[in-house]
Protein backbone atom coordinates (compact mmCIF):
# COMPACT_ATOMS: atom_id res chain seq x y z
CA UNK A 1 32.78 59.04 -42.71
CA UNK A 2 30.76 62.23 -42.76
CA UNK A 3 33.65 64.08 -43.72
CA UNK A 4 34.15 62.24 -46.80
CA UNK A 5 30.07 61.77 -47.47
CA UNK A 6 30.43 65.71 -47.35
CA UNK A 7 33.43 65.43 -49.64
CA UNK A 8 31.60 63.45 -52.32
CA UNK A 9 28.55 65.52 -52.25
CA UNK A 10 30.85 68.18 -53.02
CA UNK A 11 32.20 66.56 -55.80
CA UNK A 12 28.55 65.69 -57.25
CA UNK A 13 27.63 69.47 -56.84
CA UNK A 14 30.45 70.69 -58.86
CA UNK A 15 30.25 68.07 -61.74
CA UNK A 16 26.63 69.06 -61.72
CA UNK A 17 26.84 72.97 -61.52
CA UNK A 18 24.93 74.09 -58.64
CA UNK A 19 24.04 73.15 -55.67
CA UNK A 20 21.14 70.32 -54.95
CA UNK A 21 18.58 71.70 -52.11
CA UNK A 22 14.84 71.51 -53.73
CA UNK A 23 13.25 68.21 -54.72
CA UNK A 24 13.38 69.60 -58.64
CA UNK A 25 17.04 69.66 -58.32
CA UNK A 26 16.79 65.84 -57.11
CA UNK A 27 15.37 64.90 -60.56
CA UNK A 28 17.61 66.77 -62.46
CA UNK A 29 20.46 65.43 -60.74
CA UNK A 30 19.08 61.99 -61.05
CA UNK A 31 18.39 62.81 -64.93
CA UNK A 32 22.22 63.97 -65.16
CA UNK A 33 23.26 60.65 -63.62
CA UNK A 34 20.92 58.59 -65.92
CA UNK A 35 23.08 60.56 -69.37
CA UNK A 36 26.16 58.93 -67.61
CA UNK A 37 24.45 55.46 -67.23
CA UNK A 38 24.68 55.41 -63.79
CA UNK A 39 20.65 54.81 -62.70
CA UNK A 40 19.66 56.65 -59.38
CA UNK A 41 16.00 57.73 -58.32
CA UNK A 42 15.53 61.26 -57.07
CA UNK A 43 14.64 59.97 -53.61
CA UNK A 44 17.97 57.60 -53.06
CA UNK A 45 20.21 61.05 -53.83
CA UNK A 46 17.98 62.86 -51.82
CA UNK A 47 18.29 60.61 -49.04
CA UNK A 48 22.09 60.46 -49.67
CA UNK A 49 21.86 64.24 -48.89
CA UNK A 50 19.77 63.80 -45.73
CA UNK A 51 22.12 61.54 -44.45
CA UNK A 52 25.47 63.99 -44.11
CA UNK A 53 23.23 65.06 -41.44
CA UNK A 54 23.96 61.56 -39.60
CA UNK A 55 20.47 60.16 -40.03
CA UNK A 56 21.02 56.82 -41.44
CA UNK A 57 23.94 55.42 -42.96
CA UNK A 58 24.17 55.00 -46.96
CA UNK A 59 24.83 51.67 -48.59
CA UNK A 60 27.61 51.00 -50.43
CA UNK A 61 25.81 50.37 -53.52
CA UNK A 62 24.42 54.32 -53.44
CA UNK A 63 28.03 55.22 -52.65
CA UNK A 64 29.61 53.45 -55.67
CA UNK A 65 27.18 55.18 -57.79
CA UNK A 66 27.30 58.74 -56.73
CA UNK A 67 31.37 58.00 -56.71
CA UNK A 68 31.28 56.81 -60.66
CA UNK A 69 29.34 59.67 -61.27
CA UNK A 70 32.42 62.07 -60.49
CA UNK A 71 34.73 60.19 -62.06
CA UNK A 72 35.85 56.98 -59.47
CA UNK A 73 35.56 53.59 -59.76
CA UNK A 74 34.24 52.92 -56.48
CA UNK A 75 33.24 54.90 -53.06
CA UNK A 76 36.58 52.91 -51.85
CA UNK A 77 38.62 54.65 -54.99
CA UNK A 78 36.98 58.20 -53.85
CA UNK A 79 37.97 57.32 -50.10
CA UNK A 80 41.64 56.34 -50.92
CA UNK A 81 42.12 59.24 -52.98
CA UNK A 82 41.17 61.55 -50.13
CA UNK A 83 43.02 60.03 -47.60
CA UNK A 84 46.00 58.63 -49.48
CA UNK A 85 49.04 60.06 -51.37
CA UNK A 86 47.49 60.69 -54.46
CA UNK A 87 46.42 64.48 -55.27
CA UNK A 88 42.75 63.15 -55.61
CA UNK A 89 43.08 63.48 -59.44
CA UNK A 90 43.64 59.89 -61.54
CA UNK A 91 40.28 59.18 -61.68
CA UNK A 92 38.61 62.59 -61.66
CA UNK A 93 36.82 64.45 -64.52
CA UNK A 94 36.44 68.18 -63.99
């Protein structure tokens, strides 16, 4: 699972531009999230980043977010696309 947390964060981080490390990043993040409808605070992505690090584990509702944000249905869609036959690119926006 951490492989493909790291794999989404990834994803997020390209979508957005740069890399997110500094607690200003957090809320821009969050605000590009919010011009895509998807509503996440600063803290939950933050905490999403804390936990590649094997802290905690994330829910799947935080999971389905950041995965709609890149361009999946669903944390399961982003998981299957990894893993299955499919290059990784029906439901991915560049």
């Amino acid at each position: 699972m951490k492989r493909d947390l790291t794999a989404l964060v990834k994803a997020v981080e390209k979508k957005f531009g740069q890399s997110v490390t500094m607690a200003t990043d957090f809320e821009k993040l969050a605000f590009a999230f919010a011009k895509q409808h998807v509503a996440l605070q600063p803290t939950m992505l933050k905490k999403l980043w804390a936990q590649i690090s094997g802290a905690e584990k994330p829910s799947v509702e935080l999971l389905d977010k950041v995965a709609l944000f890149v361009g999946f249905q669903s944390w399961k869609d982003f998981k299957d696309a990894l893993h299955g036959d499919d290059d990784g690119q029906t439901n991915y926006e560049v």
